[in-house]
C-alpha atoms as a PDB file:
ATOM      1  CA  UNK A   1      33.722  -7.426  -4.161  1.00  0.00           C
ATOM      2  CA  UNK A   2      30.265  -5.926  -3.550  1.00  0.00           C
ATOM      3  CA  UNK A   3      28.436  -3.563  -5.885  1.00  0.00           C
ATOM      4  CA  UNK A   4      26.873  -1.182  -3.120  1.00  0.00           C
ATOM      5  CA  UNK A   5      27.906   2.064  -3.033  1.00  0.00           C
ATOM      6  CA  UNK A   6      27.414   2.940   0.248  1.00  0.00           C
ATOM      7  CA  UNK A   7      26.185   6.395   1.409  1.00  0.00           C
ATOM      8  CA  UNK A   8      28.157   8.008   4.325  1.00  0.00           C
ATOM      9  CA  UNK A   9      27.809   7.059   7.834  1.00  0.00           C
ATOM     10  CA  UNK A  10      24.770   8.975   9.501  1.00  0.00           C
ATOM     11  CA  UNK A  11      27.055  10.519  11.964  1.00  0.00           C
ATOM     12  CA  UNK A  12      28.431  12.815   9.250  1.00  0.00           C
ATOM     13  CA  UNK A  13      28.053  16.232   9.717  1.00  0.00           C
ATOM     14  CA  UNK A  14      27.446  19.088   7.633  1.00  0.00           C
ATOM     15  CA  UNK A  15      27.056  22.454   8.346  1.00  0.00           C
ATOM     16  CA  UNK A  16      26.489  21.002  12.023  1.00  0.00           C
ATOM     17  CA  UNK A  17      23.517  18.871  10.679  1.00  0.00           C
ATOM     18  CA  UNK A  18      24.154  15.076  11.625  1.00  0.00           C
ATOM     19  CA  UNK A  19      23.000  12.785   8.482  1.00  0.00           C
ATOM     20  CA  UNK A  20      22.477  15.648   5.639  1.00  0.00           C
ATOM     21  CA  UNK A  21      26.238  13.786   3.971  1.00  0.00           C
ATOM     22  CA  UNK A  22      24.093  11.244   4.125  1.00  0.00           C
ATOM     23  CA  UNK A  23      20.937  12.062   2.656  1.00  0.00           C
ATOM     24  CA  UNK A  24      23.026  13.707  -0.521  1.00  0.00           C
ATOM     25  CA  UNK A  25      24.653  10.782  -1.019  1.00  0.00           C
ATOM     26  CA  UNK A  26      21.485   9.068  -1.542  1.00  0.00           C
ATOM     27  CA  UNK A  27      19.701  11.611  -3.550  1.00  0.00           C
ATOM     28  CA  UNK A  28      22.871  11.203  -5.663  1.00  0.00           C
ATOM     29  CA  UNK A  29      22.934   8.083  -6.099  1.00  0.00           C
ATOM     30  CA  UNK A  30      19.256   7.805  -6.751  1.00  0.00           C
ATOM     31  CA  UNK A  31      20.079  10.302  -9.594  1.00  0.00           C
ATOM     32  CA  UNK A  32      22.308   8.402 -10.777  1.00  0.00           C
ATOM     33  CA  UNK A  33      20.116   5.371 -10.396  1.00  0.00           C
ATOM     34  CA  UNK A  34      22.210   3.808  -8.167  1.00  0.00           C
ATOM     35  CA  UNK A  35      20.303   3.864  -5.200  1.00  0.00           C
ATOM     36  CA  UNK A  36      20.210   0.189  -4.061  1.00  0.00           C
ATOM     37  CA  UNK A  37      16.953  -1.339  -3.618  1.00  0.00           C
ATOM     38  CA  UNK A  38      17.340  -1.437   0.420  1.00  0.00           C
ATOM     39  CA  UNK A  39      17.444   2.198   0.682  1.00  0.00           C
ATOM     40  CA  UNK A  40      14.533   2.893  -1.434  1.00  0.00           C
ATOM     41  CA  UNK A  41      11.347   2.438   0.651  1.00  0.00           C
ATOM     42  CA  UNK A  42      12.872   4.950   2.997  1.00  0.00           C
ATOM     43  CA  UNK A  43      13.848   7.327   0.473  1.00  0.00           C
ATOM     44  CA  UNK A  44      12.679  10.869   1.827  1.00  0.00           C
ATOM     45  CA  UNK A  45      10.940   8.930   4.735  1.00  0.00           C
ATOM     46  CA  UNK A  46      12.690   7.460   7.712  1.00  0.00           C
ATOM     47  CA  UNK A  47      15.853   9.352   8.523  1.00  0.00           C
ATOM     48  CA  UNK A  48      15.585  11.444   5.741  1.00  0.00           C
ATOM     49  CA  UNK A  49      12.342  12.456   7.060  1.00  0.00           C
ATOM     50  CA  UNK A  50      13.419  13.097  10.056  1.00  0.00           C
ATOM     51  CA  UNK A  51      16.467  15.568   8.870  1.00  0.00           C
ATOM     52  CA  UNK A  52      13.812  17.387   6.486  1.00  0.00           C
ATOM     53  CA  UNK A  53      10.884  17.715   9.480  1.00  0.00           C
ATOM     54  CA  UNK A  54      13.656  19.293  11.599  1.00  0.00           C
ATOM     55  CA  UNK A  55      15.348  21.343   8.949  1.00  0.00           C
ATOM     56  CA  UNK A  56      11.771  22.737   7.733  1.00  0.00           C
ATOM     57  CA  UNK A  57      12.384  21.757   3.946  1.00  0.00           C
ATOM     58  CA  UNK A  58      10.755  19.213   1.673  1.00  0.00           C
ATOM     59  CA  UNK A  59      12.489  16.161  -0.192  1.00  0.00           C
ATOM     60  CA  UNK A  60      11.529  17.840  -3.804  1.00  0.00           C
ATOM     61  CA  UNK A  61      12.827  20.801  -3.004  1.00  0.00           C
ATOM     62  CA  UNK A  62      16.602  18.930  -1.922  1.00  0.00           C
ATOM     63  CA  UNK A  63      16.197  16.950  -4.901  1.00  0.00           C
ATOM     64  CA  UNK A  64      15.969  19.649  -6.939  1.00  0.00           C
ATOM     65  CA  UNK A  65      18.841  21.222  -5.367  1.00  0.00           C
ATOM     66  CA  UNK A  66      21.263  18.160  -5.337  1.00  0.00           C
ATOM     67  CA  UNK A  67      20.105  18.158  -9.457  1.00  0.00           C
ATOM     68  CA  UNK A  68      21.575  21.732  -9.792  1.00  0.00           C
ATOM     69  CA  UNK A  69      24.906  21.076  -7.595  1.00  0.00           C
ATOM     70  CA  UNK A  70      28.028  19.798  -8.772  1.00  0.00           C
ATOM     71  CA  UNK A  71      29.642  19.734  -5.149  1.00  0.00           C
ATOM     72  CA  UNK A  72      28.928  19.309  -1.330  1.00  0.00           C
ATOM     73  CA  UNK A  73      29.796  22.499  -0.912  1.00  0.00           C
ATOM     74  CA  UNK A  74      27.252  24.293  -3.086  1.00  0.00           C
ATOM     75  CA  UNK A  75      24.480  22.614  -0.983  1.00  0.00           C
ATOM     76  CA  UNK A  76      26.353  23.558   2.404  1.00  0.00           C
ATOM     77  CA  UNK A  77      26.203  27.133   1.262  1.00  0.00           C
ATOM     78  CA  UNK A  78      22.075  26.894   0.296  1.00  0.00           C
ATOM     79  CA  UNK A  79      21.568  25.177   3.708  1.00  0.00           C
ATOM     80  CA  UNK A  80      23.178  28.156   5.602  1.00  0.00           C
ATOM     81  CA  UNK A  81      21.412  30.620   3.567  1.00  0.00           C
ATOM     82  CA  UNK A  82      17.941  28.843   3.842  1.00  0.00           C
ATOM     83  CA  UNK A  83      17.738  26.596   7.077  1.00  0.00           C
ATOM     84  CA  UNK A  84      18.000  28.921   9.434  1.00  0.00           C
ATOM     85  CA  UNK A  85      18.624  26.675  12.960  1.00  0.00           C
ATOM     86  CA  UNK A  86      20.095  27.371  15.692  1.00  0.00           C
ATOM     87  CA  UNK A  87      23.153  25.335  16.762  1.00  0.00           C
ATOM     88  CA  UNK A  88      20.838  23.727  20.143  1.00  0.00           C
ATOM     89  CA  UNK A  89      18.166  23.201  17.475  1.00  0.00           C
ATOM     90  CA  UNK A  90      20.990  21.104  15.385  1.00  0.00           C
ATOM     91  CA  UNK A  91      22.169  19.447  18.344  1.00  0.00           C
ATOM     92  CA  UNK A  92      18.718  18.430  19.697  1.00  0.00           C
ATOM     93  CA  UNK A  93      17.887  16.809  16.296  1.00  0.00           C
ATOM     94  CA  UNK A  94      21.230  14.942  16.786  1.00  0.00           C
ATOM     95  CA  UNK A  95      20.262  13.741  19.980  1.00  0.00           C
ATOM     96  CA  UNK A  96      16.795  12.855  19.311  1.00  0.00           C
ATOM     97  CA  UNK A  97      18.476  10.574  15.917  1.00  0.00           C
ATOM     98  CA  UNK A  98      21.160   8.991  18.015  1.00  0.00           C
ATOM     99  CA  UNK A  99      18.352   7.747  20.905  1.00  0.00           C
ATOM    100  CA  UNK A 100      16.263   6.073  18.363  1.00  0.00           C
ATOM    101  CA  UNK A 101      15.060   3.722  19.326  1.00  0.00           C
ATOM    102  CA  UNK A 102      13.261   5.602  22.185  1.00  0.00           C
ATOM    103  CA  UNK A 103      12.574   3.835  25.558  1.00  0.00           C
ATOM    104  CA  UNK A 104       9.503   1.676  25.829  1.00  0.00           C
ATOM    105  CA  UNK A 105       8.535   1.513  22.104  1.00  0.00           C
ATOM    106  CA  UNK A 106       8.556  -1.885  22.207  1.00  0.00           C
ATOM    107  CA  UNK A 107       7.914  -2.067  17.897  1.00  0.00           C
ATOM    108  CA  UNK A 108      10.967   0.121  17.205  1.00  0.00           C
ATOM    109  CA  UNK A 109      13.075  -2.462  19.807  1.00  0.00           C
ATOM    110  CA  UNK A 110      11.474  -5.483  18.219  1.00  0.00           C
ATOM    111  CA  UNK A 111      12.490  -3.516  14.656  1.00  0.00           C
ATOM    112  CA  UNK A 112      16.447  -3.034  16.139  1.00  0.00           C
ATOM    113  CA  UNK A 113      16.946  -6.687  17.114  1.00  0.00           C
ATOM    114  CA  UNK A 114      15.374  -7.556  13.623  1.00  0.00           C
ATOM    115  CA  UNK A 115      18.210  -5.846  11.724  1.00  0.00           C
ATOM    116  CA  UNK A 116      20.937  -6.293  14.317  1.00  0.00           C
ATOM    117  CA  UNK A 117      20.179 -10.193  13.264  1.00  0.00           C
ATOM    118  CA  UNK A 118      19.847  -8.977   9.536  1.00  0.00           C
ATOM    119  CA  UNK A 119      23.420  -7.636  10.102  1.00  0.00           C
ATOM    120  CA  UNK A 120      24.598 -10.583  11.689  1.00  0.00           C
ATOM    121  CA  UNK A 121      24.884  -8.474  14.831  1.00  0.00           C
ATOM    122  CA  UNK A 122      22.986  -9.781  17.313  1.00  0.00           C
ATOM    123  CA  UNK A 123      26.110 -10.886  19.565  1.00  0.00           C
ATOM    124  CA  UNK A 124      26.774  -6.867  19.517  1.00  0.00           C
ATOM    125  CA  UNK A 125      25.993  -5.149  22.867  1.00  0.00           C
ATOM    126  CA  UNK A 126      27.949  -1.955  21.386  1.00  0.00           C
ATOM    127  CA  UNK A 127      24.974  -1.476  18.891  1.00  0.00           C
ATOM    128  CA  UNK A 128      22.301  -0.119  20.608  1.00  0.00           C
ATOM    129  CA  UNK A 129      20.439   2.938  18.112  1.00  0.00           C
ATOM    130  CA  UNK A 130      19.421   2.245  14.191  1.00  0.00           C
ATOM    131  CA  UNK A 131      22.612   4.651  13.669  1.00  0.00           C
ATOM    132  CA  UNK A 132      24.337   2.163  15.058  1.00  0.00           C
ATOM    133  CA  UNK A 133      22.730  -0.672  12.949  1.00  0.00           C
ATOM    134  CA  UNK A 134      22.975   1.065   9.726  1.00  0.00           C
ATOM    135  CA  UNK A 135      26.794   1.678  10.154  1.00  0.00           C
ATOM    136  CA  UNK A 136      27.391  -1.960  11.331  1.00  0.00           C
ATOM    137  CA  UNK A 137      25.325  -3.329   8.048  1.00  0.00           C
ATOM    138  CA  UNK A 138      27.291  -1.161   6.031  1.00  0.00           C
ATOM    139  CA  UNK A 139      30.805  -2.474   7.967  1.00  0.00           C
ATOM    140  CA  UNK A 140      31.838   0.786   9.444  1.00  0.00           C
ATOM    141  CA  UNK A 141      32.076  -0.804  12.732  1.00  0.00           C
END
């Protein structure tokens, strides 16, 4: 039996954000220092970057506030009080996650295909984004 706690799939929503379950999951676990090695070049860059670019807020400050919470819902209430997006804006950052990798960047192809093999995924013409990689290598599909 494996060790890794995963974090939740990137398609999780909260609050109508795609990936923020995520991204508390692994500023929890990297609390708890539990954060597998894997995940932490990326920490706060990456998708997690991505989430905090759109949502205007910086990776201390959600540390901070993942510190202070005991529950999900505690953050879900300080994201609708402070990240004030519309539901387009929400669904446009959604859309521009789930079509990574974008057309024609041939490095961010060449990166897919590198950790659909990593996964053992290569035979898989269903995985086509990273958010599809990440939830194959973590065997959610």
């Amino acid at each position: 039996m494996s060790d890794i706690i995963y974090p939740r799939s990137p398609r999780e929503t909260m609050d109508g954000w795609m990936y923020l379950p995520r991204y508390l999951d692994k500023i929890r676990l990297h609390l708890a220092g539990k954060l597998q090695a894997d995940y932490q070049e990326n920490f706060g860059k990456g998708f997690d970057g991505m989430w905090l670019k759109y949502a205007g807020v910086a990776h201390e400050q959600m540390i901070d506030l993942v510190k202070k919470s005991i529950t999900d819902g505690e953050v879900y209430d300080w994201v609708r009080r402070n990240v004030n997006k519309s539901a387009e804006e929400k669904a446009a950052y959604a859309r521009d996650m789930l079509s990574r990798p974008k057309p024609g960047d041939e490095a961010a192809l060449a990166r897919l295909k590198m950790r659909k093999e990593q996964c053992s995924g290569l035979h898989r013409d269903d995985v086509k984004t990273f958010v599809d990689v990440i939830d194959l290598d973590e065997k959610r599909i």
